[in-house]
Structure formats: structure tokens, C-alpha cells
N, C-alpha and C. Protein backbone atom coordinates (compact mmCIF):
# COMPACT_ATOMS: atom_id res chain seq x y z
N UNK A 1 -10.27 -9.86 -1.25
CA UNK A 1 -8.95 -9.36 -0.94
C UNK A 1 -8.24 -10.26 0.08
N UNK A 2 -9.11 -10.55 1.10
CA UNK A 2 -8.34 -11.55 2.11
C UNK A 2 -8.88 -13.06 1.79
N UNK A 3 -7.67 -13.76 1.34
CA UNK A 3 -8.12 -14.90 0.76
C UNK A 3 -7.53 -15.98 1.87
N UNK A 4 -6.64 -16.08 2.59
CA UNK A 4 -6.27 -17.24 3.28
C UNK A 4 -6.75 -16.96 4.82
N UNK A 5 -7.76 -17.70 5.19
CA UNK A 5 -8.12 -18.02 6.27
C UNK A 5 -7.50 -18.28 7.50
N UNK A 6 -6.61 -19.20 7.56
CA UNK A 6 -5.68 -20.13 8.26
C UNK A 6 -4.49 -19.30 8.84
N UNK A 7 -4.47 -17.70 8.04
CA UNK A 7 -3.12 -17.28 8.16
C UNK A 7 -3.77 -15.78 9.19
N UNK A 8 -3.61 -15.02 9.90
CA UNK A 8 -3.47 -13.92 10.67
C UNK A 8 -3.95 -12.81 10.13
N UNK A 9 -4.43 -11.82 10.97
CA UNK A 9 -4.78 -10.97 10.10
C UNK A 9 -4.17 -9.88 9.28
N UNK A 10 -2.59 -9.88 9.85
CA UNK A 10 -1.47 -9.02 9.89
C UNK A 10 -0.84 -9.29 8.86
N UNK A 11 -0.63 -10.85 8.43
CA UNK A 11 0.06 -11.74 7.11
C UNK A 11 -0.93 -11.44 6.10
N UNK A 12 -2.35 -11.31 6.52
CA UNK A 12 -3.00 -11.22 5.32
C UNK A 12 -3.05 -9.83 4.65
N UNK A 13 -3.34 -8.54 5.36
CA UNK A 13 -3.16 -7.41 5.15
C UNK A 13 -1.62 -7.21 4.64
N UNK A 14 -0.62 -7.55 5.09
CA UNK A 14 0.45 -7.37 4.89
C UNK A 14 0.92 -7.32 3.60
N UNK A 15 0.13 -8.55 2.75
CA UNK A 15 0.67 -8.82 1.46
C UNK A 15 0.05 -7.93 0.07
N UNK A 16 -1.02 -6.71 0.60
CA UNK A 16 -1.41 -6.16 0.35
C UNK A 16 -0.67 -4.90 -0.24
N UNK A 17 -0.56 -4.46 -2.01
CA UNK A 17 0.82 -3.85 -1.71
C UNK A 17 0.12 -2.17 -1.69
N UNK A 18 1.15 -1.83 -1.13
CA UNK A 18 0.64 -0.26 -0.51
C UNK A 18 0.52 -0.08 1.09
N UNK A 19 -0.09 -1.28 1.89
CA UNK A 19 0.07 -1.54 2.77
C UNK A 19 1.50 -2.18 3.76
N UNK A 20 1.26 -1.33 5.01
CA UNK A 20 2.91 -1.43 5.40
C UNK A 20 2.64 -1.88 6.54
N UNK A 21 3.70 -1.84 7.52
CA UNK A 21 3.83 -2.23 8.87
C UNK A 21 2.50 -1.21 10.26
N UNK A 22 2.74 0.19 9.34
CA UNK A 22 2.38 0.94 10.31
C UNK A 22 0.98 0.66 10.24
N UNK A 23 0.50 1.00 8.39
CA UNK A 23 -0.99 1.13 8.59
C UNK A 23 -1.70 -0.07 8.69
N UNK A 24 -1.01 -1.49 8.73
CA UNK A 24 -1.73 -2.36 9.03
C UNK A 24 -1.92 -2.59 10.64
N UNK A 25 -1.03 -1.90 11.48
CA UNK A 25 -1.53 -1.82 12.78
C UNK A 25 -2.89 -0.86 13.07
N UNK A 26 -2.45 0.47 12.14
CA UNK A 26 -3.69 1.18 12.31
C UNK A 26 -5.10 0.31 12.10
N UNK A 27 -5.20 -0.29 10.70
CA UNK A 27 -6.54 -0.99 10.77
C UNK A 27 -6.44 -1.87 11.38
N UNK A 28 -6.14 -2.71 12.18
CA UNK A 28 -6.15 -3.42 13.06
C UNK A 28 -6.84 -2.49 14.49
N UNK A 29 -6.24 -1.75 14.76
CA UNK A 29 -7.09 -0.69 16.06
C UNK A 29 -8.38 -0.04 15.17
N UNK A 30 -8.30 0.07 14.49
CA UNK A 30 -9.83 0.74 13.81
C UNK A 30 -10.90 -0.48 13.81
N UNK A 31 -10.70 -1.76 13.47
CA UNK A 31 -11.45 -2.45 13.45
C UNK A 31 -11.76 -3.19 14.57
N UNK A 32 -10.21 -2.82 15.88
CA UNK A 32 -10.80 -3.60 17.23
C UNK A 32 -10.51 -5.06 17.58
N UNK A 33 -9.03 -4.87 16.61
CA UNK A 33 -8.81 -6.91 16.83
C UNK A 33 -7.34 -6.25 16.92
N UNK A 34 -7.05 -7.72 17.36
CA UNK A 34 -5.22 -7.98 17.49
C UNK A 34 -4.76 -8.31 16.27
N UNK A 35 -3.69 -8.53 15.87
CA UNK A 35 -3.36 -8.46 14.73
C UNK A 35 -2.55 -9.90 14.62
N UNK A 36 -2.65 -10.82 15.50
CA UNK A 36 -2.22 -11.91 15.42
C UNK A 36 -3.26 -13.02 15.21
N UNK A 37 -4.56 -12.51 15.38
CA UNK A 37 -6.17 -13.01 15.33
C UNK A 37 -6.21 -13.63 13.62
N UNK A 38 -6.42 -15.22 14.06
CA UNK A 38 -6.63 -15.52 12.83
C UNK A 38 -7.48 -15.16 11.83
N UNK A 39 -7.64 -15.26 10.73
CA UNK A 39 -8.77 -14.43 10.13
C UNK A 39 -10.44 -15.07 9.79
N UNK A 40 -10.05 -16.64 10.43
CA UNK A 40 -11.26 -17.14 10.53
C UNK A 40 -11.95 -16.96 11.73
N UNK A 41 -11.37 -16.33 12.79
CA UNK A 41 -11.94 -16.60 14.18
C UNK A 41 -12.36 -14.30 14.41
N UNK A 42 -12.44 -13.59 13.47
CA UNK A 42 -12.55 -12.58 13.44
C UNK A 42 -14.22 -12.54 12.83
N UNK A 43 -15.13 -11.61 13.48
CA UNK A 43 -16.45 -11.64 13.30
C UNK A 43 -16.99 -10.82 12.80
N UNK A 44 -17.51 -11.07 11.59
CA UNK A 44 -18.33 -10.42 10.79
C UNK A 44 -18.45 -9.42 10.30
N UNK A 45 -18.55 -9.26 11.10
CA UNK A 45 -18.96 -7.23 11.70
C UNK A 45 -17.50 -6.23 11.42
N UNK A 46 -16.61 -6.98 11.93
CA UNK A 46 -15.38 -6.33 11.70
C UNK A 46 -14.85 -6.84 10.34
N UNK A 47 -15.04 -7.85 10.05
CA UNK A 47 -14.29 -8.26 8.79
C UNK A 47 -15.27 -7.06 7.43
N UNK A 48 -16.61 -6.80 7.95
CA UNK A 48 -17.32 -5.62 6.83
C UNK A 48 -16.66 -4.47 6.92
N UNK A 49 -16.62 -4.30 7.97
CA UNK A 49 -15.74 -2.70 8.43
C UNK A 49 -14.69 -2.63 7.55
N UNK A 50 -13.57 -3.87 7.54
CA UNK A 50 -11.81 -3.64 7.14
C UNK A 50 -12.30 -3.52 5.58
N UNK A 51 -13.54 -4.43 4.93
CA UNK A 51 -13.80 -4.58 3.93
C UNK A 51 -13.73 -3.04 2.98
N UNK A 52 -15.13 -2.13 3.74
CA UNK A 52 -15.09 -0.80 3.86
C UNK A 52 -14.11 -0.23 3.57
N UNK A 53 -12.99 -0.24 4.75
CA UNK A 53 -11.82 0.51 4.63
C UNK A 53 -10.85 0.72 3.12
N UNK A 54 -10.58 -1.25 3.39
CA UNK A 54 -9.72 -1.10 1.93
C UNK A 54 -10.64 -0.83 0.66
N UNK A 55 -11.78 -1.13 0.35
CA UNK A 55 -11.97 -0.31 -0.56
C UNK A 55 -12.15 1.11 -0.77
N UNK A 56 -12.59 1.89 -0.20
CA UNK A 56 -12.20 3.30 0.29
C UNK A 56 -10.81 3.57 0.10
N UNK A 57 -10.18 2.61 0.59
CA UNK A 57 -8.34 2.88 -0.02
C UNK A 57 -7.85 3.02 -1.66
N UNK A 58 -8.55 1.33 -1.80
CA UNK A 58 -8.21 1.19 -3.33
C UNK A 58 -8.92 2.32 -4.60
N UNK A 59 -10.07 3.24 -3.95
CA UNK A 59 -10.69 4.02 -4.50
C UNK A 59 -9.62 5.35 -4.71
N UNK A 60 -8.75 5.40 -4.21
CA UNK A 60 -7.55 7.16 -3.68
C UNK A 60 -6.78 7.07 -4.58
N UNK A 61 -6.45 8.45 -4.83
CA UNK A 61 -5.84 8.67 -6.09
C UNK A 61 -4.83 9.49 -5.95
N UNK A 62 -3.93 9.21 -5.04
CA UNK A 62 -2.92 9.92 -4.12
C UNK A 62 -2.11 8.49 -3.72
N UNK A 63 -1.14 8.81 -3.17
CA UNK A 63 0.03 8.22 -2.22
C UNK A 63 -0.82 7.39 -1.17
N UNK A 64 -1.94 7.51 -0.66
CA UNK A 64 -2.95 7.13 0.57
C UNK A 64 -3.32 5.60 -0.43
N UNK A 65 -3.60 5.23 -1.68
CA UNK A 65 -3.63 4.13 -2.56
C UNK A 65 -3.69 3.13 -2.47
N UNK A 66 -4.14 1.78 -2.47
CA UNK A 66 -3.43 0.85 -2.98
C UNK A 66 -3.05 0.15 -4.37
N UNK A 67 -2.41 -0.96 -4.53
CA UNK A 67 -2.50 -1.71 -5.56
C UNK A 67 -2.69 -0.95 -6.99
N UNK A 68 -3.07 -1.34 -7.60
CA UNK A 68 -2.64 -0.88 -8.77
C UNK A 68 -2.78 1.30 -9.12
N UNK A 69 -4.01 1.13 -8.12
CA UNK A 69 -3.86 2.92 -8.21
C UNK A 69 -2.41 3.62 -7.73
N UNK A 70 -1.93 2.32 -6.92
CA UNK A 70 -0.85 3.02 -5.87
C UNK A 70 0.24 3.02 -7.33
N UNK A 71 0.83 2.00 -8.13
CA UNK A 71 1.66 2.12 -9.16
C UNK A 71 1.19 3.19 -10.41
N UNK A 72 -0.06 3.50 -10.70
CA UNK A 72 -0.30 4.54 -11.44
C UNK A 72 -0.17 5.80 -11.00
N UNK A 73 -0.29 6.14 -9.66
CA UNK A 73 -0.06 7.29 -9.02
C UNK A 73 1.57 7.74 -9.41
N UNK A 74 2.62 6.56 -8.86
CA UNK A 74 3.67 6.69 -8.66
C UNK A 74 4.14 6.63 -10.60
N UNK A 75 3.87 6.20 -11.31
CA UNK A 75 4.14 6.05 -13.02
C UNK A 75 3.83 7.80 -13.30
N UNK A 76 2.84 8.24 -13.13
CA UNK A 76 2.41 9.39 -13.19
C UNK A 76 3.08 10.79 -12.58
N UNK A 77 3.72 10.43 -11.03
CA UNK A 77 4.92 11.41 -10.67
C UNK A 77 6.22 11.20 -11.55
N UNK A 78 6.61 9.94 -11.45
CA UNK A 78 7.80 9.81 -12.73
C UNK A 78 7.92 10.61 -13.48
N UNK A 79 6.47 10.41 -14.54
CA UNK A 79 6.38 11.01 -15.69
C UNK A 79 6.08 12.90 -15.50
N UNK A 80 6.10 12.95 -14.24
CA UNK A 80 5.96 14.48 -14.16
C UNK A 80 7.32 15.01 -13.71
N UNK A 81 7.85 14.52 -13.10
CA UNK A 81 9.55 14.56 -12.98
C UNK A 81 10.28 14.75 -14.13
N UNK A 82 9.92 13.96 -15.32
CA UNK A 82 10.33 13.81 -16.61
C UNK A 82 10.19 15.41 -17.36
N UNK A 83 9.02 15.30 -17.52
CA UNK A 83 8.22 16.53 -17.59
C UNK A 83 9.01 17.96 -18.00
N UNK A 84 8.90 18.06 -15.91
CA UNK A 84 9.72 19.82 -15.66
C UNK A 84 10.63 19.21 -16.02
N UNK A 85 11.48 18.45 -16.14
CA UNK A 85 13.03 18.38 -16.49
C UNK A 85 13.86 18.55 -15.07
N UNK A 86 13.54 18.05 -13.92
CA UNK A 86 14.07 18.38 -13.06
C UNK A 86 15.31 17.21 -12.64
N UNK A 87 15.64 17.24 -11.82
CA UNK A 87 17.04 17.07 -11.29
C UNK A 87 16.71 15.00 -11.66
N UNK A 88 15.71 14.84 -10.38
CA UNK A 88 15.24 13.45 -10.62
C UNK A 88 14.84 12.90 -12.13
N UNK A 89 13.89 13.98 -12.70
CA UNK A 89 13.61 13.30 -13.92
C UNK A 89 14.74 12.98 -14.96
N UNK A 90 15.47 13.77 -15.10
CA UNK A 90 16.76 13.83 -15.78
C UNK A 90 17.49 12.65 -15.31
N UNK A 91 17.68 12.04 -14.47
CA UNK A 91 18.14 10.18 -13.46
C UNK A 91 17.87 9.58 -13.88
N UNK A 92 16.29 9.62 -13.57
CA UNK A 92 15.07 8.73 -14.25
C UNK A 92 14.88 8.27 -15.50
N UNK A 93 15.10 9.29 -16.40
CA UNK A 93 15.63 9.18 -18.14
C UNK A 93 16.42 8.68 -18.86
N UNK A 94 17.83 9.02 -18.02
CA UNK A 94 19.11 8.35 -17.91
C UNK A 94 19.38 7.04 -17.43
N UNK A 95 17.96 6.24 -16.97
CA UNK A 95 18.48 5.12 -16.58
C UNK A 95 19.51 5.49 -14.85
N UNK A 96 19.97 6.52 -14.21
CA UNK A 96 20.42 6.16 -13.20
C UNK A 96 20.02 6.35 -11.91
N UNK A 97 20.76 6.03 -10.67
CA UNK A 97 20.06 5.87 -9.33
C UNK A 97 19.07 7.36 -9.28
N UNK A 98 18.31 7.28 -8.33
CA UNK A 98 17.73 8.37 -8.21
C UNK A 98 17.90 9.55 -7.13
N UNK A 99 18.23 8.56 -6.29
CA UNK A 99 18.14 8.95 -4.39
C UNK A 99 19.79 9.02 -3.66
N UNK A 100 20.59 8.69 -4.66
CA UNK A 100 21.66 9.64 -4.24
C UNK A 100 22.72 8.36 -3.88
N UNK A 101 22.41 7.03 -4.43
CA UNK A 101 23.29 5.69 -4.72
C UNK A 101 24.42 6.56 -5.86
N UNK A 102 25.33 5.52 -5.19
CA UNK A 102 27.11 5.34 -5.62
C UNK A 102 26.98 4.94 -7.42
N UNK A 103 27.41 4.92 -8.36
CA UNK A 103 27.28 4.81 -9.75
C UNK A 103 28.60 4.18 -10.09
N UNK A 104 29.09 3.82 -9.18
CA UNK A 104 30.75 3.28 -9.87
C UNK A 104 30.22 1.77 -10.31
């Protein structure tokens, strides 16, 4: 998952999608490093831990997600929006904004 060495640990988590600003600070305090700590100069021990973590993440089958579970989760509310026929799904169907954008 963390492939560039050279780059921080914050840039590397970052590009992680599902992962945001907040919770990459969180694992950063869970694992006990700064988040500006390159990712080659981070030891062992902690780099197993974050390892841990995100897979435990990528395993969730909820909003908590990442990566590709995180887009099946969200394909799957769509399609339940669709569903009941509710206000959003009916947008969603139609091709228009969802969240309450201008249509002119």
C-alpha cells in the first residue's frame, strides 16, 4: 500500500482513497509518529501496526472503508436511493445534481 519511500508519511496515506485529512492524523497518533516523518526513517514496528490498521479498514463494509469497498458501499446506497424511489434517487436517475446545485 505504501509504495514511495522518499515521500512522508502523510503524502503517502493521503493518496489512499477513503482516507482524509482527519483520519490520516488519527493514524499517525495511533501509530506514534509525526506525520511529516519520512517513510523510510519510520521503524518497523510501527510501519506493522499502520499495516494492521489499513487492512482492518480495507476489510469494512460501511462508510469506515477504503478503496474499492469504499466505492461499492457508496454504488450500493445509490442503488438503494433508486430503490425506495426517494427524493435523491429520483436526481440520481434523472441524471441531475443531487445536493441541492443550481440546474440552469
Amino acid at each position: 500500500m505504501l509504495k514511495k519511500k522518499d515521500k512522508s508519511l502523510y503524502d503517502n496515506l493521503i493518496e489512499i482513497r477513503g482516507l482524509g485529512n482527519k483520519r490520516v492524523l488519527k493514524l499517525c497518533l495511533l501509530i506514534g509518529t509525526h506525520k511529516d516523518r519520512l517513510l523510510k526513517d519510520i521503524s518497523g514496528i510501527k510501519l506493522d501496526r499502520l499495516e494492521k490498521i489499513l487492512n482492518f479498514l480495507h476489510k469494512g463494509t460501511n462508510e469506515d472503508s477504503l478503496g474499492k469497498n469504499l466505492d461499492f458501499f457508496i454504488k450500493k446506497n445509490i442503488e438503494r436511493h433508486i430503490k425506495v424511489n426517494s427524493h435523491r434517487g429520483r436526481r440520481h436517475r434523472m441524471g441531475y445534481p443531487v445536493r441541492g446545485q443550481k440546474t440552469r
